[in-house]
Protein backbone atom coordinates (compact mmCIF):
# COMPACT_ATOMS: atom_id res chain seq x y z
CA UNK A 1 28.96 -23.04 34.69
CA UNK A 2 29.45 -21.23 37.98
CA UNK A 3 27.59 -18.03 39.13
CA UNK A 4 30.95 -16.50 38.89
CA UNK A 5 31.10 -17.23 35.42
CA UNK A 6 27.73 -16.27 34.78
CA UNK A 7 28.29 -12.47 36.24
CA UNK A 8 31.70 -12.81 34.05
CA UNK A 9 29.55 -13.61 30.86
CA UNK A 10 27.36 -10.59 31.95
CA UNK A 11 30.33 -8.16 32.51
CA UNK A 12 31.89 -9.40 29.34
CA UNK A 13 29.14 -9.85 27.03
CA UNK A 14 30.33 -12.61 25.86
CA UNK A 15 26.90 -13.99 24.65
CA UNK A 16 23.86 -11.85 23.71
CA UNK A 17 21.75 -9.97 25.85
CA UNK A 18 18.64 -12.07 24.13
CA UNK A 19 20.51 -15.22 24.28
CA UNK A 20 21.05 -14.53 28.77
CA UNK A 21 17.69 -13.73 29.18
CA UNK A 22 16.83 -16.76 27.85
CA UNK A 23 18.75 -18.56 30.05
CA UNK A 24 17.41 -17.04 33.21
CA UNK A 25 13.93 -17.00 31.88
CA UNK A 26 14.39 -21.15 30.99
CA UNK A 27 16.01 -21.75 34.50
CA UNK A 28 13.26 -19.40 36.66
CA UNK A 29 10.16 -21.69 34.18
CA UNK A 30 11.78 -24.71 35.08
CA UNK A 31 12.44 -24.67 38.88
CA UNK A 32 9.18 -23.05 39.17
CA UNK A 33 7.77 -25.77 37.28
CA UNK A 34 9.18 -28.67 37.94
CA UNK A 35 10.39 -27.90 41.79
CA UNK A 36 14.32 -28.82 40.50
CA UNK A 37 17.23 -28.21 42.36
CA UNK A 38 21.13 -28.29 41.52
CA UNK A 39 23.90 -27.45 43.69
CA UNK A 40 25.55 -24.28 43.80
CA UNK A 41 28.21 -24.69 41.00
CA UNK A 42 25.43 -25.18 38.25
CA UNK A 43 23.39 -23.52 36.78
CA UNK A 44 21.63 -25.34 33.56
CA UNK A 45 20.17 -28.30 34.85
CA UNK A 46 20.05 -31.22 32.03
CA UNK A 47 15.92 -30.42 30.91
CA UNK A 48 17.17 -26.76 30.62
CA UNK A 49 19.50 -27.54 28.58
CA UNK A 50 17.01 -29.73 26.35
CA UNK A 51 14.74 -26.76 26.29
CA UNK A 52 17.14 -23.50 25.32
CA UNK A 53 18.78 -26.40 22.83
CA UNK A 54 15.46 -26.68 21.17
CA UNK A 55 14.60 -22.92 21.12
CA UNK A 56 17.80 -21.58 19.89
CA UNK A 57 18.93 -24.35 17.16
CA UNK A 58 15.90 -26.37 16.22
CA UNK A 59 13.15 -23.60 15.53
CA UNK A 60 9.54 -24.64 15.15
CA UNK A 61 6.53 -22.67 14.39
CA UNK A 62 6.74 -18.74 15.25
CA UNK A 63 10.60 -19.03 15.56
CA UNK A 64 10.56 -20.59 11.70
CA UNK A 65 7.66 -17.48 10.60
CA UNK A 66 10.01 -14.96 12.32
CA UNK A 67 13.16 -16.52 10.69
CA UNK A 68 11.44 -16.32 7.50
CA UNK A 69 10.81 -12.74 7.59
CA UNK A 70 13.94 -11.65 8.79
CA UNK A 71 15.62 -13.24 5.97
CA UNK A 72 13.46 -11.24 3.61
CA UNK A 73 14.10 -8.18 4.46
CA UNK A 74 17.86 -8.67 3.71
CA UNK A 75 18.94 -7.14 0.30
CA UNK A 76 18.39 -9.68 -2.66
CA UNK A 77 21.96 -12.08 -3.40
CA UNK A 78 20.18 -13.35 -6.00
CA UNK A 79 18.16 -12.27 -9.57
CA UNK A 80 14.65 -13.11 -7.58
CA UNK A 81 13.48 -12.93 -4.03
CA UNK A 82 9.82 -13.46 -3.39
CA UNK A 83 8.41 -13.18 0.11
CA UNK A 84 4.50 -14.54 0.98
CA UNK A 85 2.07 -13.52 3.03
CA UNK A 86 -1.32 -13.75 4.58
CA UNK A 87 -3.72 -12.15 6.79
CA UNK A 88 -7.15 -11.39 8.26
CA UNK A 89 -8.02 -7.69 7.99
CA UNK A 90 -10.82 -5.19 7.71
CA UNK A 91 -12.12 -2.39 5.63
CA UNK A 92 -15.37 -0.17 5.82
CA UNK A 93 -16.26 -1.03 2.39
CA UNK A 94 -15.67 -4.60 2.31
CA UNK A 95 -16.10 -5.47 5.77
CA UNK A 96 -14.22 -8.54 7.26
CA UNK A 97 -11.72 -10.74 5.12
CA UNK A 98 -8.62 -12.44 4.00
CA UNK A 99 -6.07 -11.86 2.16
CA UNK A 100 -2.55 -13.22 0.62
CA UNK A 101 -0.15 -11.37 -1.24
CA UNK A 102 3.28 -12.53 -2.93
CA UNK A 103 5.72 -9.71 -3.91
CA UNK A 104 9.21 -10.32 -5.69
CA UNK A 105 12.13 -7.95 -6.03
CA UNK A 106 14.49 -9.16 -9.12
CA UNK A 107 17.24 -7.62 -11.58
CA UNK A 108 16.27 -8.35 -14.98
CA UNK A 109 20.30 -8.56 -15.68
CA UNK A 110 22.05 -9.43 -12.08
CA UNK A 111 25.14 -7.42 -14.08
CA UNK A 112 23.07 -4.08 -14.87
CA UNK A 113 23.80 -2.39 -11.20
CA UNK A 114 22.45 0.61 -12.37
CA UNK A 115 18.88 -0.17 -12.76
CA UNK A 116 17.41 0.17 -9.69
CA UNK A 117 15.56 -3.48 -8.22
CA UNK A 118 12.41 -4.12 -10.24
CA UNK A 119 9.71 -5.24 -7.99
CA UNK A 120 6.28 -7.27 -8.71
CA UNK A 121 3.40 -7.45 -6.08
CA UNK A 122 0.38 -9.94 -6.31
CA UNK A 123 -2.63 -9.69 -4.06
CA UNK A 124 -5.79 -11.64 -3.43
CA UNK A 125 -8.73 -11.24 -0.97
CA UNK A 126 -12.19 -12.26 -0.42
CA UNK A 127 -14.86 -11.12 2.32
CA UNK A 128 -17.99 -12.10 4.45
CA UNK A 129 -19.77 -9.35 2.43
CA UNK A 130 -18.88 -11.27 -1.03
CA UNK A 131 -16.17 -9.74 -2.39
CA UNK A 132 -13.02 -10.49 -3.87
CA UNK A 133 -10.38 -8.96 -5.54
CA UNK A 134 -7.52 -9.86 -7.89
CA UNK A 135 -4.17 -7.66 -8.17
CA UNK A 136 -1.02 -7.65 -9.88
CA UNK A 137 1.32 -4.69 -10.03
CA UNK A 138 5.00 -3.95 -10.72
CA UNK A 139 7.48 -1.75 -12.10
CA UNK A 140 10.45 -3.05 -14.54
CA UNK A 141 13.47 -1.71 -14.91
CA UNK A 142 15.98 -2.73 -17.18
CA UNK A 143 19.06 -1.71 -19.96
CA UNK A 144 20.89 0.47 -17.23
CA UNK A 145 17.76 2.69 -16.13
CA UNK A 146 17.03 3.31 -20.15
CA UNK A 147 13.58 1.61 -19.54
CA UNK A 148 10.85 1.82 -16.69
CA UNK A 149 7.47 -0.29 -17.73
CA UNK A 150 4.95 0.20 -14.64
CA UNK A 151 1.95 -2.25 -14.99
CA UNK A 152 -0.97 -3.19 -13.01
CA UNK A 153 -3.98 -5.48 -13.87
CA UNK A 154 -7.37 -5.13 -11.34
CA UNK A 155 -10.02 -7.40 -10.87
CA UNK A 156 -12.54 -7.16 -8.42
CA UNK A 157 -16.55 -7.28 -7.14
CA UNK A 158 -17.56 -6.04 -4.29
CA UNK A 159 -20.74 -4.34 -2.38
CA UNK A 160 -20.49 -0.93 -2.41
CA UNK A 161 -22.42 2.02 -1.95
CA UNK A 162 -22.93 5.23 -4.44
CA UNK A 163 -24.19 9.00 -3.39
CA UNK A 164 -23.95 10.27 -7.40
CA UNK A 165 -21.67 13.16 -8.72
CA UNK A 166 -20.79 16.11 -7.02
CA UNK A 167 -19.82 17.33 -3.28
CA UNK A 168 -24.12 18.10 -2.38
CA UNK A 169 -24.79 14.51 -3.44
CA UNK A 170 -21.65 13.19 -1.48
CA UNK A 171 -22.67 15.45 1.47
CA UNK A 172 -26.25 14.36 1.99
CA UNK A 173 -26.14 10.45 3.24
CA UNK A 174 -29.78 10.56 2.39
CA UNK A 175 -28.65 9.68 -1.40
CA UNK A 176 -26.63 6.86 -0.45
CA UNK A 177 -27.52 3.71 -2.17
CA UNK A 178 -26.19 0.04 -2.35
CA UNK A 179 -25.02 -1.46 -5.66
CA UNK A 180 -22.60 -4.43 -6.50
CA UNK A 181 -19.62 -2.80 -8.46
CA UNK A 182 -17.30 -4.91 -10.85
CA UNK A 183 -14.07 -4.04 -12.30
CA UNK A 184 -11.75 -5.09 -14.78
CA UNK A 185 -8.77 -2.38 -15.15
CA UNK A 186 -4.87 -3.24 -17.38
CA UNK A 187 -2.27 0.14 -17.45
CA UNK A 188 1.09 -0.40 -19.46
CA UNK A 189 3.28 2.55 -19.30
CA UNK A 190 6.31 2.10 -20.47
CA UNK A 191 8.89 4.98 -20.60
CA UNK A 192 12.54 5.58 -21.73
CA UNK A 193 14.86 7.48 -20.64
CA UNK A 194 15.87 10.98 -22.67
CA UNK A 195 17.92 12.89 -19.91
CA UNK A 196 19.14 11.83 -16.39
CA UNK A 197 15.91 11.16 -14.79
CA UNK A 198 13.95 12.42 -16.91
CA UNK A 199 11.21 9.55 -18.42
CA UNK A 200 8.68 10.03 -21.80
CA UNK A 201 6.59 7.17 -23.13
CA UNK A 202 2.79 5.77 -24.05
CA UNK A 203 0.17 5.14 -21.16
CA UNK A 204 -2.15 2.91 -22.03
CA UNK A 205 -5.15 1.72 -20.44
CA UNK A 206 -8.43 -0.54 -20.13
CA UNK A 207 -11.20 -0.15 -17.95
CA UNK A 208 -14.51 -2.03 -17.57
CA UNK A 209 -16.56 -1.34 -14.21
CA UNK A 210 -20.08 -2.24 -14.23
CA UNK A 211 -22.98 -1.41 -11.70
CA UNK A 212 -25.08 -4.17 -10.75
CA UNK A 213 -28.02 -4.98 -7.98
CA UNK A 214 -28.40 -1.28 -7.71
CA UNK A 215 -30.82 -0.68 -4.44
CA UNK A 216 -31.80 2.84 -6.86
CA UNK A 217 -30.31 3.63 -10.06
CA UNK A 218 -32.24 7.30 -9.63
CA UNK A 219 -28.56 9.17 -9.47
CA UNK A 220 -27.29 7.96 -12.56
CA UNK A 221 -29.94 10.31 -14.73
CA UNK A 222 -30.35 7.61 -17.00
CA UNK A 223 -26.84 6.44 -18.08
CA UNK A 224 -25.33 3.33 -18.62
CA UNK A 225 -24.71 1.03 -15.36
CA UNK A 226 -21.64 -0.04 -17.16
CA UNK A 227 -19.37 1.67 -19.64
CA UNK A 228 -15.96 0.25 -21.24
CA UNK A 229 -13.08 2.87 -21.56
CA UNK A 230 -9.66 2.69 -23.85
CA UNK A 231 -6.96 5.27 -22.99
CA UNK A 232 -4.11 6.25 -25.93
CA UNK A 233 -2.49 8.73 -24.16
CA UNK A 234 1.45 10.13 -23.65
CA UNK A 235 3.07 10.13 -20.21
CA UNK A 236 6.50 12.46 -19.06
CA UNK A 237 8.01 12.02 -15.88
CA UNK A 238 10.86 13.27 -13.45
CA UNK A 239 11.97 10.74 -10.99
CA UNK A 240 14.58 11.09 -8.73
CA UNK A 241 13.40 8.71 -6.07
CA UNK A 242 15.80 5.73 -4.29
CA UNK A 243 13.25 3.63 -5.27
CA UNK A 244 9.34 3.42 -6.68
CA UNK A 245 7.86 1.61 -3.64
CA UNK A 246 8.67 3.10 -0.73
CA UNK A 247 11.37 5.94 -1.39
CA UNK A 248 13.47 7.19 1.50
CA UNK A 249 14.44 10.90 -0.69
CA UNK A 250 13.79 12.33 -4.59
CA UNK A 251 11.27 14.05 -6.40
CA UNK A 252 8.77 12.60 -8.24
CA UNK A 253 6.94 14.68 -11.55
CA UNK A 254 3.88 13.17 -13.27
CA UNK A 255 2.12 14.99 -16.30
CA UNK A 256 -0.07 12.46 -18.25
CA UNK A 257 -2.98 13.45 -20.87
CA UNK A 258 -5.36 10.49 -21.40
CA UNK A 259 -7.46 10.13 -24.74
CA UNK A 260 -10.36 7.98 -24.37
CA UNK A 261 -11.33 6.83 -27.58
CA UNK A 262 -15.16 6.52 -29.11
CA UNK A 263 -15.12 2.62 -27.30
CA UNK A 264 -17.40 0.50 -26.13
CA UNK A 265 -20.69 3.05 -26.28
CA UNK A 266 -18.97 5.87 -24.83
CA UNK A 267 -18.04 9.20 -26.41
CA UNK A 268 -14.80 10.60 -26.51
CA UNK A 269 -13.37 11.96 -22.94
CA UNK A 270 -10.05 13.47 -22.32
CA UNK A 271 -8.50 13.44 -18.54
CA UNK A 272 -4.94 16.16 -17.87
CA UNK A 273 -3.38 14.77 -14.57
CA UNK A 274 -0.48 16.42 -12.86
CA UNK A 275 1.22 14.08 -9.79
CA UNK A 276 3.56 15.59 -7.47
CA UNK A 277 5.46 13.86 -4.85
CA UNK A 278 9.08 14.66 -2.93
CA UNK A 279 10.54 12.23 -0.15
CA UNK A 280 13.17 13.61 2.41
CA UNK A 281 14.97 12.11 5.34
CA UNK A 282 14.36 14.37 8.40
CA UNK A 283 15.93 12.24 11.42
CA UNK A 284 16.61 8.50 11.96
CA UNK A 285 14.16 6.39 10.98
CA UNK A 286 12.07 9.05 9.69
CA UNK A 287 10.99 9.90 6.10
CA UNK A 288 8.75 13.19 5.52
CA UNK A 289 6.51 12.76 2.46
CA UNK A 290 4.65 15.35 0.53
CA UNK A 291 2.36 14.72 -2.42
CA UNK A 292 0.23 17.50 -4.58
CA UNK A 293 -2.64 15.75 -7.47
CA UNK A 294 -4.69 17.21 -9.72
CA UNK A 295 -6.75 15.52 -12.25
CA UNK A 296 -8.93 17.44 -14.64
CA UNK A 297 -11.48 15.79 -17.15
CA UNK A 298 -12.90 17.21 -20.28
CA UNK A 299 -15.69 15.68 -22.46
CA UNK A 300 -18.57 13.78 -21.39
CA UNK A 301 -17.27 11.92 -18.94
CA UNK A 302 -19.06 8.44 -17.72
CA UNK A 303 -20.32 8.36 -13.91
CA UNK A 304 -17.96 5.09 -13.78
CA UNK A 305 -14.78 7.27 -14.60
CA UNK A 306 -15.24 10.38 -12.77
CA UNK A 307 -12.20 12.19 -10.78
CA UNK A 308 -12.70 10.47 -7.17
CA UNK A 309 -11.20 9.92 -3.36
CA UNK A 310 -10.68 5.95 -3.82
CA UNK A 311 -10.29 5.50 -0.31
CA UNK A 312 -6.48 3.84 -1.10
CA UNK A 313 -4.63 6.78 -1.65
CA UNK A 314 -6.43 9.80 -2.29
CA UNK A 315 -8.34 11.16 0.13
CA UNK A 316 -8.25 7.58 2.94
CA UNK A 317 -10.75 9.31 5.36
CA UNK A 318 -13.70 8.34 3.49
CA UNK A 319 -15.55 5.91 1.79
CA UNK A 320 -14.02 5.29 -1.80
CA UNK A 321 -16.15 6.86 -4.10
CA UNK A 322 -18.40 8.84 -1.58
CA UNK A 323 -17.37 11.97 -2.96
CA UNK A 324 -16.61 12.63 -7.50
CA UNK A 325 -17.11 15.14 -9.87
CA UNK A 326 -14.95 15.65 -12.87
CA UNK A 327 -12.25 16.98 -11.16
CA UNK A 328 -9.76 16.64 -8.42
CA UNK A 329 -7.21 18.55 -6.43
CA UNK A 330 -5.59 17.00 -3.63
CA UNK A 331 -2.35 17.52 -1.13
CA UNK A 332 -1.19 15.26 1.32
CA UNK A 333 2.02 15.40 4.48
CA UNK A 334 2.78 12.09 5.75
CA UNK A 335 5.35 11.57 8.88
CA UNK A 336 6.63 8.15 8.27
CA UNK A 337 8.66 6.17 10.99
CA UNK A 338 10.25 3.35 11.40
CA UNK A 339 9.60 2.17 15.43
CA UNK A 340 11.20 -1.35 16.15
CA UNK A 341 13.34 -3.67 13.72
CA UNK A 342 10.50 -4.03 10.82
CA UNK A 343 7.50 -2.17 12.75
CA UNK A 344 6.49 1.35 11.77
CA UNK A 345 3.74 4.21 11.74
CA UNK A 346 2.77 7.26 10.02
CA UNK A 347 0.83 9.93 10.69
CA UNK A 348 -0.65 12.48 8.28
CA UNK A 349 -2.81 15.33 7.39
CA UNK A 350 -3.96 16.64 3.75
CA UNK A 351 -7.09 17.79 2.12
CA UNK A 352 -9.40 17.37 -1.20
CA UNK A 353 -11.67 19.20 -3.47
CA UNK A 354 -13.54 17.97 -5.79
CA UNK A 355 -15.77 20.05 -8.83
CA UNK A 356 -16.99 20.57 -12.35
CA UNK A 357 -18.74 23.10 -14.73
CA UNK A 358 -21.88 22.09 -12.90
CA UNK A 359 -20.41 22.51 -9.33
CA UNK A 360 -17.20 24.85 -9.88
CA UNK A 361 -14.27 24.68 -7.24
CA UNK A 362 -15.57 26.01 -3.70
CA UNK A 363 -13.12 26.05 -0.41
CA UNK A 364 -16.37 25.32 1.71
CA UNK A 365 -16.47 21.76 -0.59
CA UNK A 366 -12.88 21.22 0.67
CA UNK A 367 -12.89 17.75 2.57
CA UNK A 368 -10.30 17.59 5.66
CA UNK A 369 -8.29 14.27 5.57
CA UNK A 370 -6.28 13.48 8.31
CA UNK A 371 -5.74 9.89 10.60
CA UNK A 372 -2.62 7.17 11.54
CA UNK A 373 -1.50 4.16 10.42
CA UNK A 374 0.74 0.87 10.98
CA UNK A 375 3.24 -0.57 9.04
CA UNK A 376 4.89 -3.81 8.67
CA UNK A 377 7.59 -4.44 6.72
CA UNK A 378 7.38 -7.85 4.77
CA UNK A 379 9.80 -7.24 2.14
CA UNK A 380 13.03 -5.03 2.03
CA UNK A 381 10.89 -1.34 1.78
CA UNK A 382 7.74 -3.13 0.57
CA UNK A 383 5.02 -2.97 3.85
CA UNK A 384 2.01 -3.79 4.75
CA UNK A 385 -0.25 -1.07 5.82
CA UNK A 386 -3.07 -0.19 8.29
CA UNK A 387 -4.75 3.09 8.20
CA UNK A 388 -7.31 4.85 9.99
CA UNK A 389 -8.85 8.28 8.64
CA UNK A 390 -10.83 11.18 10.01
CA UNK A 391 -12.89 13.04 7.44
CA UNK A 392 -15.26 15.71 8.29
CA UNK A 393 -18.60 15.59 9.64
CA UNK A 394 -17.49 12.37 11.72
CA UNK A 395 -16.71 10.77 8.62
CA UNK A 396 -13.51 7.69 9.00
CA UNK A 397 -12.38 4.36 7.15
CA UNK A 398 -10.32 2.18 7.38
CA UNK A 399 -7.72 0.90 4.74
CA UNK A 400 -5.83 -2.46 4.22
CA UNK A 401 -3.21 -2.63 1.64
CA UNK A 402 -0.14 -3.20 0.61
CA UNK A 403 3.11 -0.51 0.15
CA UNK A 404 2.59 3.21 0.74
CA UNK A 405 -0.67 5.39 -0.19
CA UNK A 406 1.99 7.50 -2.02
């Protein structure tokens, strides 16, 4: 090849714009390198050649990671794709770690078109502080969009820290005090459709969390360091959304009413929640997200099950579980864009109050949650996420995870 031919392959385009760079950056490495010469008709001199031949159709190492990736964020031709991962990351509660996480998209029936993709997400991690976690979540969809089951099974013990119930008790650091919490947690809700996206069913639920290694157990007032709670409650949704994971547009409507039975020690509690979330396209790339939550308990409720910012979703700019009570109102805005090929960020701004018949509902108690995060896509609309949050008084955290907060 001539250097007329190469400024004719430039002016044409008959190759790439990635594939000529990489010739010119192989030839510059090479006669820098290895002081070769060639006459003035050629251009690829034979090692060159060896080199862009084993970058471009043997890959190795990154080339076979970034290959892998790309194919998995191509729609599934198939009735299961699964994509793997693993990482190091950090969070404020759990300090430094490591995690791997598996997630599948499938069609229960590769015929039923209607249904939108069922997905399936498992995640693992363990710490330098100790802790480890074990999650599986999914939604299934099935019989032409006549059935949605959402499930999710929690495992987990990790150090933590607890400032007891109520915004004062949040508010004053003094109270804070390290404990070991543990946590076994199943939800089945399936639902079935009675209108055009419009969703009734059962929610049922399991929950065993247990305080151990408590520095003080002073805040608790004498209850139970562990409590076991079953739910039989009803669940009635709207859902409009493209899809569950990581929707683009729709409206989303949750009312649920939980019934916590006389179980395990505990008496009766009852918990109202209302979820509201709508998704809208606002230019290319970008998605404009809006949720509302409110979660109202009645009964005595245990200190393990009150209404709380978990740090994950609700409320990101602060320690999970720094601030409970028995109930919860919370909005959220969140500016998601997509930046380069599978690379995105978000930016939002929202705020919290927490309060009870002890401490009833006061705007001064209202925590500020704002902050910015990264996104990587791993699966077609599933991501991996980075955020960091600014709270009030100073207040920030950091959260690792996997799909959106919302």
């Amino acid at each position: 090849m001539n250097l007329i031919e190469l400024v004719n392959m430039i002016i044409d385009r008959k190759y790439s714009t990635k594939t000529i760079c990489l010739l010119l950056v192989v030839h510059a490495v090479t006669f820098i390198a290895y002081g070769q010469t060639y006459d003035s008709d050629t251009l690829l001199t034979e090692r060159q050649k060896f080199m862009i031949d084993s970058i471009m159709n043997r890959p190795r190492g990154i080339q076979k990671i970034a290959n892998y990736y790309d194919k998995s964020t191509e729609e599934p031709n198939h009735r299961f794709s699964v994509t793997f991962a693993g990482a190091p990351f950090y969070t404020q509660e759990t300090s430094l770690g490591i995690g791997a996480m598996a997630t599948g998209l499938y069609r229960p029936n590769w015929n039923d078109t209607i249904s939108r993709l069922s997905d399936i997400s498992i995640m693992g991690n363990v710490t330098i502080t100790g802790s480890y976690s074990f999650l599986l979540e999914g939604n299934h969809n099935a019989a032409k969009d006549l059935v949605r089951i959402y499930y999710k099974v929690l495992y987990n013990s990790f150090p933590t820290s607890y400032w007891g119930t109520g915004f004062e008790s949040g508010d004053d650091n003094n109270n804070k005090t390290k404990y070991t919490k543990n946590t076994l947690s199943a939800v089945l809700q399936p639902t079935f459709r009675i209108a055009k996206n419009i969703y009734i069913g059962p929610s049922v639920s399991y929950d065993y969390i247990k305080g151990v290694n408590f520095k003080s157990d002073s805040l608790l007032f004498g209850e139970d360091k562990s409590s076991s709670a079953l739910n039989l409650g009803v669940m009635f949704t709207i859902d409009s959304r493209d899809v569950s994971y990581n929707a683009y547009q729709g409206v989303y409507l949750k009312l649920e009413q939980r019934n916590y039975m006389h179980f395990g020690g505990n008496k009766p509690f009852y918990k109202t929640i209302g979820d509201f979330r709508n998704y809208n396209r606002i230019w290319e790339g970008a998605v404009l997200a809006f949720r509302a939550y409110a979660e109202f308990s009645y009964g005595t409720v245990p200190w393990t099950m009150k209404a709380r910012g978990n740090g994950n979703s609700l409320l990101r700019s602060y320690y999970a579980g720094r601030y409970e009570d028995d109930n919860i109102l919370d909005v959220t805005l969140e500016l998601r864009q997509r930046i380069w090929k599978r690379l995105g960020a978000v930016a939002w701004v929202g705020a919290g109050n927490m309060f009870s018949d002890a401490e009833p509902f006061d705007w001064k108690h209202t925590l500020s949650d704002l902050g910015v995060g990264l996104r990587w896509e791993f699966k077609k609309r599933i991501n991996i996420r980075l955020d960091y949050g600014i709270g009030r008084c100073g207040q920030s955290a950091f959260v690792f995870g996997i799909r959106e907060a919302f």
